[in-house]
N, C-alpha and C. Protein backbone atom coordinates (compact mmCIF):
# COMPACT_ATOMS: atom_id res chain seq x y z
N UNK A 1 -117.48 -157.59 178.17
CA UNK A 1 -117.35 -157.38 179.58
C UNK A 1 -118.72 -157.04 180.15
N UNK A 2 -119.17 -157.54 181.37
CA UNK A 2 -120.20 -157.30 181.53
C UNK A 2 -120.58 -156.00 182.20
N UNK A 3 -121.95 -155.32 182.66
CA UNK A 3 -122.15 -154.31 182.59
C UNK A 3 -122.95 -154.09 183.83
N UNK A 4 -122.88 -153.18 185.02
CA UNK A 4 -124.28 -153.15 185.74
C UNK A 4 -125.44 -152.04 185.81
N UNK A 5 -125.98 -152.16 186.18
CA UNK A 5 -127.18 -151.94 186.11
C UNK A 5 -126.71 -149.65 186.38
N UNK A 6 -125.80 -149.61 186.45
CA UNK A 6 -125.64 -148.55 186.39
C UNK A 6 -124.88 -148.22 185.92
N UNK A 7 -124.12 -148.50 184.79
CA UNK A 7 -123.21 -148.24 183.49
C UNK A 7 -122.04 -148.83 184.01
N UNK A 8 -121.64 -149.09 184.90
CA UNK A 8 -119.94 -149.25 185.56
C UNK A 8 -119.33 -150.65 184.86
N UNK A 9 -118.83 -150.50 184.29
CA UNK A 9 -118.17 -152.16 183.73
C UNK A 9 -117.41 -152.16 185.34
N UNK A 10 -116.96 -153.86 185.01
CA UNK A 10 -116.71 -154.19 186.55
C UNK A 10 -116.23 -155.59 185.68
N UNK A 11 -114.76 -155.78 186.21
CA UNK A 11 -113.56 -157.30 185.50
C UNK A 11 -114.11 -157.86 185.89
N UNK A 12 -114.64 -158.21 187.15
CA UNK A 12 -115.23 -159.50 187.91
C UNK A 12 -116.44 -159.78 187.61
N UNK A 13 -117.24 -159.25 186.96
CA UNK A 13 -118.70 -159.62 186.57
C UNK A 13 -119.63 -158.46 187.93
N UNK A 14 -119.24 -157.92 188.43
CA UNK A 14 -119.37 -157.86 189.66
C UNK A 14 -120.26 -156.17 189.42
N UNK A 15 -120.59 -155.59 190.33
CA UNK A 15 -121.70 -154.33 190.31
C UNK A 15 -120.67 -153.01 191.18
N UNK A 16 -119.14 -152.98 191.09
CA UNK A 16 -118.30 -152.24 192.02
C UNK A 16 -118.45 -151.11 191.06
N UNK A 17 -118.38 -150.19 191.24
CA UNK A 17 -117.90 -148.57 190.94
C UNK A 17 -116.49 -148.15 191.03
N UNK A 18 -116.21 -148.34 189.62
CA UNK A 18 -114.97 -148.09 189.04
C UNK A 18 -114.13 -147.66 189.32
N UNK A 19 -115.04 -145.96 188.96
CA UNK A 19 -114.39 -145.03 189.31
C UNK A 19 -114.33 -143.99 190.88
N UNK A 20 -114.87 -145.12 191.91
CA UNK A 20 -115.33 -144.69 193.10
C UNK A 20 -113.55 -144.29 193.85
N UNK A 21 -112.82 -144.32 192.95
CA UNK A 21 -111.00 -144.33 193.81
C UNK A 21 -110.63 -143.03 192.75
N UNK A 22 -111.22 -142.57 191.67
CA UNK A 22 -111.17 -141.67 191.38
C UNK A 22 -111.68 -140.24 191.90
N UNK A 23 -110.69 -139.33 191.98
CA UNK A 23 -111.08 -138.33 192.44
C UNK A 23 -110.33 -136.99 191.86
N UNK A 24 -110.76 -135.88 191.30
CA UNK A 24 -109.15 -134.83 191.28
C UNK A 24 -109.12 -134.27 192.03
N UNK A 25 -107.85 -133.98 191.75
CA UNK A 25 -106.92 -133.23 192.97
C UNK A 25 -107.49 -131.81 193.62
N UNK A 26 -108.44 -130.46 192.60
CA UNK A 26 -108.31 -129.58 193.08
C UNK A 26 -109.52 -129.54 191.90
N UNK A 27 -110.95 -129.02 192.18
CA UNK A 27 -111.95 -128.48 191.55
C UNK A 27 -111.79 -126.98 191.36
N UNK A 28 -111.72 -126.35 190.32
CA UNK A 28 -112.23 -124.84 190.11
C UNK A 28 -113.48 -124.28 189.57
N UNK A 29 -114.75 -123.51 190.23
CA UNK A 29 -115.05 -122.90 189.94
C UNK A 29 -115.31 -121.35 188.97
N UNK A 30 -115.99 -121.03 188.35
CA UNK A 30 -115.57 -119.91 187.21
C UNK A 30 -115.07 -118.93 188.34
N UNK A 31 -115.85 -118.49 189.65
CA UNK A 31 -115.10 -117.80 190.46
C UNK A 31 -114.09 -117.98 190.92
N UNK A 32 -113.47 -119.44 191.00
CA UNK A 32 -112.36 -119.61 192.08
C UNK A 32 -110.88 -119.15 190.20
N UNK A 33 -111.20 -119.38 189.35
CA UNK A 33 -110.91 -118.71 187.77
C UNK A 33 -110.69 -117.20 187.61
N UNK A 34 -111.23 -116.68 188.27
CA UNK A 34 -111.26 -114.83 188.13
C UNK A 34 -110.55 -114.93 189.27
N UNK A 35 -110.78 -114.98 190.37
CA UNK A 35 -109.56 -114.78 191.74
C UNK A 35 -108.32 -115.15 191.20
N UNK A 36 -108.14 -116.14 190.96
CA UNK A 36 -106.63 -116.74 190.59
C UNK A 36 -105.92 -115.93 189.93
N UNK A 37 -106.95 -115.63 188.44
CA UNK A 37 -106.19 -114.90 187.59
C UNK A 37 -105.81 -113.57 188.05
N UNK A 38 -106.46 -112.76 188.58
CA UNK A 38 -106.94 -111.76 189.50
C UNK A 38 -105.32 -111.47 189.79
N UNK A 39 -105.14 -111.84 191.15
CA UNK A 39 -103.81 -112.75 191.79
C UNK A 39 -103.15 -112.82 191.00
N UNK A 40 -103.02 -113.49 190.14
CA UNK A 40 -101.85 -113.64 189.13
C UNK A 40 -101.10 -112.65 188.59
N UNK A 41 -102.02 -112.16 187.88
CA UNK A 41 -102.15 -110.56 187.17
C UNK A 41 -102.19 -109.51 187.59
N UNK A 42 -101.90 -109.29 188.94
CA UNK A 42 -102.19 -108.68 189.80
C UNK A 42 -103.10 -106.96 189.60
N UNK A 43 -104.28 -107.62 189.11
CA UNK A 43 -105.34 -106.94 188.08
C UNK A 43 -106.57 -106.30 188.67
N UNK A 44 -107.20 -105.98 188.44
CA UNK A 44 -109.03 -106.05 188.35
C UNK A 44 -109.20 -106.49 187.52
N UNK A 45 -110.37 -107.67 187.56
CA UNK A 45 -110.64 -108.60 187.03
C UNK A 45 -112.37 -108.51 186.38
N UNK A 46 -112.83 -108.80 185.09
CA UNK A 46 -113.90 -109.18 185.47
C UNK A 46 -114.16 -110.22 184.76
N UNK A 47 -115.27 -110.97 185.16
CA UNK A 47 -115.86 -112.42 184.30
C UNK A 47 -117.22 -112.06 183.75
N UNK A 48 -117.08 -112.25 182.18
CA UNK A 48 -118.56 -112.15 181.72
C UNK A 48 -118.99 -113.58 181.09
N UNK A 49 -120.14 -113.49 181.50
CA UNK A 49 -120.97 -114.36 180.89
C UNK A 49 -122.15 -114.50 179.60
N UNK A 50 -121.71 -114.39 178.82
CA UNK A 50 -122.54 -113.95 177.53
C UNK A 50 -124.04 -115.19 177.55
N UNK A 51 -125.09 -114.58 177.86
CA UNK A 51 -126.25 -114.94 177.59
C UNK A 51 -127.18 -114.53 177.20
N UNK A 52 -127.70 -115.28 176.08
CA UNK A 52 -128.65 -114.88 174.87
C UNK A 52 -129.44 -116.14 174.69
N UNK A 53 -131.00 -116.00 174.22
CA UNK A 53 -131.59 -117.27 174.21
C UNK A 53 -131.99 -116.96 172.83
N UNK A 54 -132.14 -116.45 172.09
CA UNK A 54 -133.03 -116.07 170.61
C UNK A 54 -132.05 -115.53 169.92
N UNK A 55 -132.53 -115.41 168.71
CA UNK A 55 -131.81 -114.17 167.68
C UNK A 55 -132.12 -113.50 167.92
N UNK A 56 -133.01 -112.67 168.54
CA UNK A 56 -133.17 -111.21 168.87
C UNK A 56 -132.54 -111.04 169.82
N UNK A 57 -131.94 -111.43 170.39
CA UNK A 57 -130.70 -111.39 171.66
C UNK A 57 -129.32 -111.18 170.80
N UNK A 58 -129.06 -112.08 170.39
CA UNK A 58 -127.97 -112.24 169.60
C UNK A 58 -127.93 -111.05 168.55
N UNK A 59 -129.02 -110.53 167.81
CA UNK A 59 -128.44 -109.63 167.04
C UNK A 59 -128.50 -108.25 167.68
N UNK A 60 -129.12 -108.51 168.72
CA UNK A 60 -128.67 -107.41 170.09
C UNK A 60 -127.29 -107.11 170.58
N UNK A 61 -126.53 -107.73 170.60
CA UNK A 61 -124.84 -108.18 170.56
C UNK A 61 -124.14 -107.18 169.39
N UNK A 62 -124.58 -107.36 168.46
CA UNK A 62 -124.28 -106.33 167.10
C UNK A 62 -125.22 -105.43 166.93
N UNK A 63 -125.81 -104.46 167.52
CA UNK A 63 -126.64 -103.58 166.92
C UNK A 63 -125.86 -102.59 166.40
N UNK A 64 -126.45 -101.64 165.66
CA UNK A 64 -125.38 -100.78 165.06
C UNK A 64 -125.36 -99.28 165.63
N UNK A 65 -126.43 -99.24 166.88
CA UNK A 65 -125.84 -98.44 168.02
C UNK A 65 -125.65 -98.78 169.28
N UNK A 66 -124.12 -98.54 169.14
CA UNK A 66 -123.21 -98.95 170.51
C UNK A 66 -123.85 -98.52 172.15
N UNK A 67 -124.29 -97.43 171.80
CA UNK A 67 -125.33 -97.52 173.11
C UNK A 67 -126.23 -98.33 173.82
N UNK A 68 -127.23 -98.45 172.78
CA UNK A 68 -128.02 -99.71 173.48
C UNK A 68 -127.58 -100.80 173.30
N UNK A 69 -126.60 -101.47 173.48
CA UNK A 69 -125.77 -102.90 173.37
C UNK A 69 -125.94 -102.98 174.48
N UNK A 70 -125.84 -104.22 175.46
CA UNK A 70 -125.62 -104.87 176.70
C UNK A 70 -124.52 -104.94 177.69
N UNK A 71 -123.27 -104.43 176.41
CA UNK A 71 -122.29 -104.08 176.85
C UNK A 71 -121.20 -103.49 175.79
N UNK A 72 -121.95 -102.18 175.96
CA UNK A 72 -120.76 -101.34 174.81
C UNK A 72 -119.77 -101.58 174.49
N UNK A 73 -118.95 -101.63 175.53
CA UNK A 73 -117.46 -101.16 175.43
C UNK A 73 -117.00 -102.87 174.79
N UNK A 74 -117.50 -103.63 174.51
CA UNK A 74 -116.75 -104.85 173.55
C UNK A 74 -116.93 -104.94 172.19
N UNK A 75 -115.95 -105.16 171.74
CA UNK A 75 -116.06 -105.22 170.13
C UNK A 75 -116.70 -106.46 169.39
N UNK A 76 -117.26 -106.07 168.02
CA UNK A 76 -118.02 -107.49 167.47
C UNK A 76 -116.66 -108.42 167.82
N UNK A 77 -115.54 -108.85 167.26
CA UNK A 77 -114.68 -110.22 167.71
C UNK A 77 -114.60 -110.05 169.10
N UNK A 78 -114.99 -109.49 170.41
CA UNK A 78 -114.67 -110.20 171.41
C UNK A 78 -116.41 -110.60 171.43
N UNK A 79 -117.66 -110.31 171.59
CA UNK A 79 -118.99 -111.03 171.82
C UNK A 79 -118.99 -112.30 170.54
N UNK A 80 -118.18 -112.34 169.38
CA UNK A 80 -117.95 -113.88 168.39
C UNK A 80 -117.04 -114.84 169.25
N UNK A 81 -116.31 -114.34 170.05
CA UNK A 81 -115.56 -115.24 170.46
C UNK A 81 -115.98 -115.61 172.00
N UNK A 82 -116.54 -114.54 172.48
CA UNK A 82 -117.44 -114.91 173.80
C UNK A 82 -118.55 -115.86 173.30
N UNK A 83 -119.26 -115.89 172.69
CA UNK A 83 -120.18 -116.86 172.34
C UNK A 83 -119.98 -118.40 171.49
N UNK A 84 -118.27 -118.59 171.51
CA UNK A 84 -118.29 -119.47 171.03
C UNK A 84 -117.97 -119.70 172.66
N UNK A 85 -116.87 -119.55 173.83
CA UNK A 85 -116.40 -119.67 174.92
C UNK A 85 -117.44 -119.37 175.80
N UNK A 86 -118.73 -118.69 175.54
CA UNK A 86 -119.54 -118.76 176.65
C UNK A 86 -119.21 -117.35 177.91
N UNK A 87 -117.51 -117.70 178.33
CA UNK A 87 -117.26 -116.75 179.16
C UNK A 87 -115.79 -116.16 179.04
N UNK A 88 -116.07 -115.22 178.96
CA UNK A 88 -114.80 -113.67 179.52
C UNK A 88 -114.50 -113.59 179.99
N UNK A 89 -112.56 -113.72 180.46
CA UNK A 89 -112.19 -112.81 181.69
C UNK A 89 -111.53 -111.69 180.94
N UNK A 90 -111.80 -110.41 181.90
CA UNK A 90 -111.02 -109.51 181.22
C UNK A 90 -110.46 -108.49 182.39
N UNK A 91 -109.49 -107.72 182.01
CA UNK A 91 -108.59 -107.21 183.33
C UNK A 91 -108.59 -105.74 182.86
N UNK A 92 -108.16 -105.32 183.88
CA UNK A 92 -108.35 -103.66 184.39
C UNK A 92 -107.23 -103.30 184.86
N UNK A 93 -106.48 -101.87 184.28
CA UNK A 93 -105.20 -102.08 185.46
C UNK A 93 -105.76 -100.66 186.68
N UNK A 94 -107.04 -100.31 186.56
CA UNK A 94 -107.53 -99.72 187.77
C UNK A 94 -109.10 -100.06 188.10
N UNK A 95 -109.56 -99.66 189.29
CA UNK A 95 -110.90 -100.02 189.81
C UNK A 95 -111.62 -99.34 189.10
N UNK A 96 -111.94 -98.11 188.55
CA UNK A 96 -112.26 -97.22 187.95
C UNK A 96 -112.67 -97.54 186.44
N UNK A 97 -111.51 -98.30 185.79
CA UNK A 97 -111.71 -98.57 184.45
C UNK A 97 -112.75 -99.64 184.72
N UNK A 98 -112.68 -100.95 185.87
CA UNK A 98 -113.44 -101.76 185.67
C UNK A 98 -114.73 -101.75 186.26
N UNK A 99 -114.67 -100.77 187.16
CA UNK A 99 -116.22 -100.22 187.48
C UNK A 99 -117.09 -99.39 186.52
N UNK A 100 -116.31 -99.01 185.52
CA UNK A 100 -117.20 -97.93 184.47
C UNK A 100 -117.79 -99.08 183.98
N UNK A 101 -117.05 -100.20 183.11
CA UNK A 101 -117.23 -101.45 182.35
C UNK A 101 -118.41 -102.19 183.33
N UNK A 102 -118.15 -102.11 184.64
CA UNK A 102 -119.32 -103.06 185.14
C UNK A 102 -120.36 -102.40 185.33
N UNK A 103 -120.53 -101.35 185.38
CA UNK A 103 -121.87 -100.26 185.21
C UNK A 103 -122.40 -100.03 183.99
N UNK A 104 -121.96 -100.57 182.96
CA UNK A 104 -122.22 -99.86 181.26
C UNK A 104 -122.77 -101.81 181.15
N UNK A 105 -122.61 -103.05 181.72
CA UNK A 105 -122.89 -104.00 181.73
C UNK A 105 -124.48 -104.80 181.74
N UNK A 106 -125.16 -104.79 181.03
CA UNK A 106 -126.49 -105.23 181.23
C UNK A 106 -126.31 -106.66 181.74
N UNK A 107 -127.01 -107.05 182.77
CA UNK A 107 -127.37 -108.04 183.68
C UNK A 107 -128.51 -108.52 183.92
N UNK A 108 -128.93 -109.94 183.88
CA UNK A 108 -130.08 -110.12 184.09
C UNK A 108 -131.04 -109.51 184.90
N UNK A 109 -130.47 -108.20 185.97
CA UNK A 109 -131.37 -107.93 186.87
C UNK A 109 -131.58 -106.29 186.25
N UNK A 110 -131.49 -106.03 184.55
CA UNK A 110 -131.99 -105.51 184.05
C UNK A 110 -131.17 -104.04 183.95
N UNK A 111 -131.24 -103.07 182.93
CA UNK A 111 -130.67 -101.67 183.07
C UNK A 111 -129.52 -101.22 183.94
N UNK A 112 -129.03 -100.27 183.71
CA UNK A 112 -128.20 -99.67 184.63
C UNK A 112 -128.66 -98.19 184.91
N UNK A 113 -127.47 -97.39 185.84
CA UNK A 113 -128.17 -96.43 185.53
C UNK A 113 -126.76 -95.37 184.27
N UNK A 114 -126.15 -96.49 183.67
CA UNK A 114 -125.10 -95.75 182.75
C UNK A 114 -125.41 -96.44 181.33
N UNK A 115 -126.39 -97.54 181.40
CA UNK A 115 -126.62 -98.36 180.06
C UNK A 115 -128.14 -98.24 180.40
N UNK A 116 -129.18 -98.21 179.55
CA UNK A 116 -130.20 -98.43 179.52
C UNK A 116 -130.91 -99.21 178.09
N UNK A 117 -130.08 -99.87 177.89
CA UNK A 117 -129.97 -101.54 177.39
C UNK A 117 -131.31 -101.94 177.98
N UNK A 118 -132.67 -102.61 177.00
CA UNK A 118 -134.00 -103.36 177.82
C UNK A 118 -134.43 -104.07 177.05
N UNK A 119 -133.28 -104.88 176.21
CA UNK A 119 -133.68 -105.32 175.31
C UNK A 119 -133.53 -107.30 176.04
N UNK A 120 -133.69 -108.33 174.99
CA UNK A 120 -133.95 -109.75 174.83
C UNK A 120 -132.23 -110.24 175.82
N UNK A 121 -130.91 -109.30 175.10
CA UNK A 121 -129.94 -110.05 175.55
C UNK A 121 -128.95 -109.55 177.30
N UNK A 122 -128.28 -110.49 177.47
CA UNK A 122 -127.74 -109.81 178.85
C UNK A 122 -126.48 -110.56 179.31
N UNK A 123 -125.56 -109.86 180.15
CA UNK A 123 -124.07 -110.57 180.65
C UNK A 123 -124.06 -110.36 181.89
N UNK A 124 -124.20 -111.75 182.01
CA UNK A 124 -123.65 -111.83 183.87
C UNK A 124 -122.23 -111.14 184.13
N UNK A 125 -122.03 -110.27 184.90
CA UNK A 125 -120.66 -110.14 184.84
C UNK A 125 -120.12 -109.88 186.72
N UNK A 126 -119.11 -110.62 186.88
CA UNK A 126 -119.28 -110.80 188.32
C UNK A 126 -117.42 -110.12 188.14
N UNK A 127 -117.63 -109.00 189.58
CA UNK A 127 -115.71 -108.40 189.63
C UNK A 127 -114.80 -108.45 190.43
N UNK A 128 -113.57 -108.43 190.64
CA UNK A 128 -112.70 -109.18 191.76
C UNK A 128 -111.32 -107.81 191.50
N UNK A 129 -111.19 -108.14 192.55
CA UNK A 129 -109.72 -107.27 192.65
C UNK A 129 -108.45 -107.78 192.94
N UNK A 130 -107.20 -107.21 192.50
CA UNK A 130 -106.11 -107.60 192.19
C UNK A 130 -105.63 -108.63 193.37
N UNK A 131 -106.38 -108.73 194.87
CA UNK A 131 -106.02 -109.27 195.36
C UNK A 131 -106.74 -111.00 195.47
N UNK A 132 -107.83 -111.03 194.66
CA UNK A 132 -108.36 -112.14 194.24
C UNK A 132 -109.77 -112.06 195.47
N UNK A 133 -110.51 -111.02 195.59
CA UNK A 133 -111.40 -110.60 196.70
C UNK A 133 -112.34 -110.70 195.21
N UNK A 134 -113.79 -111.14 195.56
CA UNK A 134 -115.05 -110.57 194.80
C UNK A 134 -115.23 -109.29 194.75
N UNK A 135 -116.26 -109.00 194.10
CA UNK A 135 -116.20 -107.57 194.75
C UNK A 135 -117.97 -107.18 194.63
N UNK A 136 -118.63 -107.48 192.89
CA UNK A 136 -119.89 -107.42 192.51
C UNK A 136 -120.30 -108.54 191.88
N UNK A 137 -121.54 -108.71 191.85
CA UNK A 137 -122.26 -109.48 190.20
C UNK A 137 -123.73 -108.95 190.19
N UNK A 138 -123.71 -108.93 188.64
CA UNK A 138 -124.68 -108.21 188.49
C UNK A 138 -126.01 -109.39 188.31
N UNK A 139 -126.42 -110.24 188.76
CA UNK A 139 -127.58 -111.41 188.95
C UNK A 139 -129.03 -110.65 188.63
């Protein structure tokens, strides 16, 4: 079948775009993902983003004091399984529990003033409330 010049096979020999009648129904964002669930669950919500570029990041993730970690309060199987998934949602059944968690959170925009984490690794972690409202991210 022939081919054009911009990958699209085309029955007629022809240069049409295939998939130009394709479309889905409803795009989600990782945020429009935490609201929903949010909503759903009728929760506090938060989304982490596990990012690490080196092994010295990564074995930052496991150090063997829980303090200076990036984010204490997770256990080695949830940062193994965040790093195979990339990203976390995790729920709160008060503002309180998930504001301690997002303050103890190292973020690319460095330290807290409840973690003082200054090391290679860091988690985006962005928070929403039960009614599917944003609320923070730590950028």
């Amino acid at each position: 079948m022939p081919h054009n010049h911009e990958g699209f096979e085309a029955h007629d020999g022809g240069s049409r775009n295939l998939f130009a009648e394709l479309r889905p129904a409803e795009m989600l964002d990782r945020d429009d993902v935490l609201r929903a669930l949010c909503r759903l669950k009728g929760k506090f919500g938060m989304l982490l983003h596990l990012r690490q570029a080196s092994a010295e990041a990564r074995r930052d993730f496991f150090g063997p004091n829980d303090a200076v970690r990036p984010a204490p309060y997770l256990t080695r199987d949830d940062i193994i399984a965040g790093q195979f998934d990339d990203w976390m949602w995790t729920f709160f059944d008060t503002r309180e529990e998930m504001e301690a968690c997002y303050e103890a959170t190292v973020g690319p925009d460095g330290p807290t003033l409840s973690n003082r984490y200054d090391g290679p690794a860091c988690i985006l972690a962005v928070t929403c409330g039960p009614d599917g409202e944003l609320l923070n991210e730590n950028t």
